[in-house]
N, C-alpha and C. Protein backbone atom coordinates (compact mmCIF):
# COMPACT_ATOMS: atom_id res chain seq x y z
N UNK A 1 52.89 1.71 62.56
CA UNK A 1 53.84 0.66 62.25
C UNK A 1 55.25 1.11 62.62
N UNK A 2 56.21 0.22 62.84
CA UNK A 2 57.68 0.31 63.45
C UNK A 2 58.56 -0.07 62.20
N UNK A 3 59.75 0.93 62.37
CA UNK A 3 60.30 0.71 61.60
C UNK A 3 61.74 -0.29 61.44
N UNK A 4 62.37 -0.99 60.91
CA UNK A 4 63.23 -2.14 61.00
C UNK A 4 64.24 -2.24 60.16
N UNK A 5 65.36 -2.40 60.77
CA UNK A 5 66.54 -2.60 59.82
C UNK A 5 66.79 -4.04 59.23
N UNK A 6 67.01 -3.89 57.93
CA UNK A 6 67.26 -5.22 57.25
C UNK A 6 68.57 -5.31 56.89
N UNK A 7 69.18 -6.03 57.43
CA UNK A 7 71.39 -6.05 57.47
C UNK A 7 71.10 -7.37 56.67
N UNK A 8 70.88 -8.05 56.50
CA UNK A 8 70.74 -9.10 55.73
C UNK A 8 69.53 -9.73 54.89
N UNK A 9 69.68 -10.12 53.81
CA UNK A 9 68.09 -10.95 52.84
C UNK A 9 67.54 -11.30 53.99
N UNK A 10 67.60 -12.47 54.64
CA UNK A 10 67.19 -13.14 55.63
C UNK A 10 66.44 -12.37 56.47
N UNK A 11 66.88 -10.66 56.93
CA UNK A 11 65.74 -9.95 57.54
C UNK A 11 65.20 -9.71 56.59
N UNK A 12 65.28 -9.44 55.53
CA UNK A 12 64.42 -8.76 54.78
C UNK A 12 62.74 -9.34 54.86
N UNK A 13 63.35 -11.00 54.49
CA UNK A 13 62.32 -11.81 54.23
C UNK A 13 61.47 -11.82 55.31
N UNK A 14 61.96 -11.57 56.42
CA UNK A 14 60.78 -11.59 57.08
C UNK A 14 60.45 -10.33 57.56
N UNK A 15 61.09 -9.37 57.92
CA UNK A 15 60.53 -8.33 58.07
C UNK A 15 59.12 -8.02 57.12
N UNK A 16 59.07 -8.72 55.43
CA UNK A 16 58.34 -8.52 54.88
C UNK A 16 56.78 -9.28 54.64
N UNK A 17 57.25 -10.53 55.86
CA UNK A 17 56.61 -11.52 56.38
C UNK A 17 55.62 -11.01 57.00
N UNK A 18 56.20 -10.25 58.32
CA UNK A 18 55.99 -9.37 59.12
C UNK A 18 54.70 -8.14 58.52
N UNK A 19 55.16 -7.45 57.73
CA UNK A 19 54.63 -6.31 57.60
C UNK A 19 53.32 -6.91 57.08
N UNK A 20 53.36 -8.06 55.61
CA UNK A 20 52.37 -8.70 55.49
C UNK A 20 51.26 -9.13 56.19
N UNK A 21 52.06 -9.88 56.84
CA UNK A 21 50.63 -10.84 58.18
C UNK A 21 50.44 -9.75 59.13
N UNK A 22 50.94 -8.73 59.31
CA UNK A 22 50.10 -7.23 60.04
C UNK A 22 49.21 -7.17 59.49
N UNK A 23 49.29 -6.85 58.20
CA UNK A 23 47.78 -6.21 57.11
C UNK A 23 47.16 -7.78 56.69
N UNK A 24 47.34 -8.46 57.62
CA UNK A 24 46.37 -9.44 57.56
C UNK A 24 45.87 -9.95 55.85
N UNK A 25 47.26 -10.20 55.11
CA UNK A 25 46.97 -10.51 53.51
C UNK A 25 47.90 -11.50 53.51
N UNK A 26 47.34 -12.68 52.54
CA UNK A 26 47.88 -13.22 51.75
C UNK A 26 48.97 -13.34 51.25
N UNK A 27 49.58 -14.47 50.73
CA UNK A 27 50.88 -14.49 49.77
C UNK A 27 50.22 -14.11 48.86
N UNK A 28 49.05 -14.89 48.14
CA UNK A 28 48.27 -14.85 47.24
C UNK A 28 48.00 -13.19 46.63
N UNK A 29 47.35 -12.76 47.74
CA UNK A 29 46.74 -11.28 47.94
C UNK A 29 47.94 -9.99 47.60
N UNK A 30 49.18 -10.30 47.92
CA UNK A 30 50.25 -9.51 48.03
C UNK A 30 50.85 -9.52 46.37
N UNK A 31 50.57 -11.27 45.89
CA UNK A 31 51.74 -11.17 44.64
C UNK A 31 50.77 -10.70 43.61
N UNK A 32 49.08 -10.74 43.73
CA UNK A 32 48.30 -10.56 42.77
C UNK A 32 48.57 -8.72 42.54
N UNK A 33 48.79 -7.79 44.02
CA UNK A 33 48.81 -6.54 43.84
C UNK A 33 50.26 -6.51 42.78
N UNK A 34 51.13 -7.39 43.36
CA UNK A 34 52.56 -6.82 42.73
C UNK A 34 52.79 -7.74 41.46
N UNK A 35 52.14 -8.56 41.02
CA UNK A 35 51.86 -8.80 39.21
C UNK A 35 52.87 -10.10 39.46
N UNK A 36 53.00 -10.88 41.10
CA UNK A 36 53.45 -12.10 40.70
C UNK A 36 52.90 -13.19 41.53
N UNK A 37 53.52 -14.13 41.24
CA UNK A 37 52.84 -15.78 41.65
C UNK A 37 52.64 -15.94 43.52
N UNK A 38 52.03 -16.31 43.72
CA UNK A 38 52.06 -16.65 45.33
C UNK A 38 53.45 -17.48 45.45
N UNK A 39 54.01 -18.70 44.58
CA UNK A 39 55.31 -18.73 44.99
C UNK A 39 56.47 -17.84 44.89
N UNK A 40 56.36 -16.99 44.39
CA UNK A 40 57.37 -15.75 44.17
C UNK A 40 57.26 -15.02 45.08
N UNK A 41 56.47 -14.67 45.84
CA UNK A 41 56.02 -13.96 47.54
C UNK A 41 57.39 -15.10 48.47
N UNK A 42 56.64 -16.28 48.78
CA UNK A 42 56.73 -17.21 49.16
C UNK A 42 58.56 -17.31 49.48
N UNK A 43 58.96 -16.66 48.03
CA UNK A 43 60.39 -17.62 47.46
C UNK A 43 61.27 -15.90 48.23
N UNK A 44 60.44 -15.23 48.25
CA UNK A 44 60.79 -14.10 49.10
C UNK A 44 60.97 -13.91 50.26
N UNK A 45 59.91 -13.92 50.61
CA UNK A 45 60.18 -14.20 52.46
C UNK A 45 60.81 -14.83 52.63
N UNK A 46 60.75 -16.49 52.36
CA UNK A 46 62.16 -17.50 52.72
C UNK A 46 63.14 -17.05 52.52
N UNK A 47 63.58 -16.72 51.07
CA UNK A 47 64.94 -15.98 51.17
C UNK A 47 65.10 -15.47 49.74
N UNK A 48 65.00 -14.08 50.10
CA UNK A 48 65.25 -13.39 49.17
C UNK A 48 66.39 -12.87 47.84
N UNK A 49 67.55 -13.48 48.61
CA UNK A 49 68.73 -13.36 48.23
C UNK A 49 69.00 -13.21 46.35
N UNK A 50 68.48 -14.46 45.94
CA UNK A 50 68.45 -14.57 44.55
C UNK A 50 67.04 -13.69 43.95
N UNK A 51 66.69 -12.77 44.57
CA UNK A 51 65.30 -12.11 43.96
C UNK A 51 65.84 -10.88 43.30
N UNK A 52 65.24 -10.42 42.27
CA UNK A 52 65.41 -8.89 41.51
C UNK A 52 65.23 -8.11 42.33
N UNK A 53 65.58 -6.72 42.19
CA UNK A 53 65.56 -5.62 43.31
C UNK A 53 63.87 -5.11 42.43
N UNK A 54 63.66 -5.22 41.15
CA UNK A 54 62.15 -5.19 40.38
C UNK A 54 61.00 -5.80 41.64
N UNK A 55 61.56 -7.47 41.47
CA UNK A 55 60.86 -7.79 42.73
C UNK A 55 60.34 -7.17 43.90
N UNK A 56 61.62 -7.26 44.34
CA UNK A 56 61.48 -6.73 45.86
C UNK A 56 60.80 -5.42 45.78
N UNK A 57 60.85 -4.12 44.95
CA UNK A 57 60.36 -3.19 45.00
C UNK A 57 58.88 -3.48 44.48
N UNK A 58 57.97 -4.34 43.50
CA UNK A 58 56.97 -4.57 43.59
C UNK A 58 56.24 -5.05 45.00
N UNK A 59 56.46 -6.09 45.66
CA UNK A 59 56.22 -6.28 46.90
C UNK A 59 56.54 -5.28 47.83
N UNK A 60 57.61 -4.03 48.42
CA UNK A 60 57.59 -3.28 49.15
C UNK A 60 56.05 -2.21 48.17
N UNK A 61 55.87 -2.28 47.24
CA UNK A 61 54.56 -1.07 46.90
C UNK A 61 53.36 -2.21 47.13
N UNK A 62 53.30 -2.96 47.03
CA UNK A 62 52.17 -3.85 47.36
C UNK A 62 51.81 -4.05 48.77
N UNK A 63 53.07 -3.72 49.44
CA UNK A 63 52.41 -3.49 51.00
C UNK A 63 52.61 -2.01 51.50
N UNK A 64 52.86 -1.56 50.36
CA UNK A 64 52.67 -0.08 50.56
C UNK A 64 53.91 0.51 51.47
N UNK A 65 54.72 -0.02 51.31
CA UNK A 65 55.81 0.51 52.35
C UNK A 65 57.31 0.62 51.05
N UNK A 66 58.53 1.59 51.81
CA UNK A 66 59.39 2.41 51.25
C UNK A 66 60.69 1.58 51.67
N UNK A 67 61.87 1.91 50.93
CA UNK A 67 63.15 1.22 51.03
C UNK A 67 63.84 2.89 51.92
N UNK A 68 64.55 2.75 52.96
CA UNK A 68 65.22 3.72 53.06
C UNK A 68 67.17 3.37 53.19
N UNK A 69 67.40 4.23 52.67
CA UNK A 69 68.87 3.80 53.01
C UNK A 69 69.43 5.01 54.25
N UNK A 70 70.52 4.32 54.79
CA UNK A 70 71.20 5.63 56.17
C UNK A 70 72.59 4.75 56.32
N UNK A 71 73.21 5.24 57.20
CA UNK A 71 74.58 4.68 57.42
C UNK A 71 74.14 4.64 58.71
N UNK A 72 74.44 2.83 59.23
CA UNK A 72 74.00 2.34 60.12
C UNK A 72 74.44 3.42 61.47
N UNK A 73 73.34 3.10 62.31
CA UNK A 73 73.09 3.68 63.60
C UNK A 73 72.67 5.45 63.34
N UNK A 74 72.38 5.88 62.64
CA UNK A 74 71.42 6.85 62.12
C UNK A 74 70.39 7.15 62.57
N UNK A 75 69.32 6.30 63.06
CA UNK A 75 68.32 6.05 62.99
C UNK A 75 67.79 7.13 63.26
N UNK A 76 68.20 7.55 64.60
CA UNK A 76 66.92 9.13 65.13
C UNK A 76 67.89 10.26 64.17
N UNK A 77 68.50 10.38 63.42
CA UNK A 77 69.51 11.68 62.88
C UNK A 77 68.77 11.79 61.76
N UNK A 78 68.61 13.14 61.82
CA UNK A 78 68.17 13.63 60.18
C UNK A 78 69.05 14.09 59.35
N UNK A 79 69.46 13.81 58.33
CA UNK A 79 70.34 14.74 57.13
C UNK A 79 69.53 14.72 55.80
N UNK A 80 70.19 16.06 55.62
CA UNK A 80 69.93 16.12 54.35
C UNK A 80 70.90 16.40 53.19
N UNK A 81 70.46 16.12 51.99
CA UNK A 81 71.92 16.34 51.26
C UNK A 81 71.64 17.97 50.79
């Protein structure tokens, strides 16, 4: 899998669209792992903006994937603190 910057909700939502319909699952399938409604998936991908970061971090472990933070254009640089 590739990895993607989200500069705005709006990527988020779909990037998470994305990662979803890769693993070939459900709204259904995704909110049952992360303990919420298929419209709460739903209300995500469209637009996340007004969602809990609770949220969003249930759905990033439900598709099994990580939040990273960097200061943009980073990407190939490693640091450490």
């Amino acid at each position: 899998m590739s990895e993607f910057a989200a500069r705005t909700p709006q990527q988020l939502g779909e990037i998470l669209r994305g990662f979803r319909r890769e693993k070939q699952l459900t709204q259904h399938a995704v909110g049952k792992e992360a303990g919420l409604l298929q419209s709460a998936i739903s209300q995500i991908e469209s637009d996340p903006g007004p969602a809990s970061l609770v949220r969003i971090y249930r759905v990033l472990s439900a598709l099994e994937l990580e939040l990273v933070v960097r200061p943009r254009g980073m990407a190939d640089r490693k640091t450490e603190w």
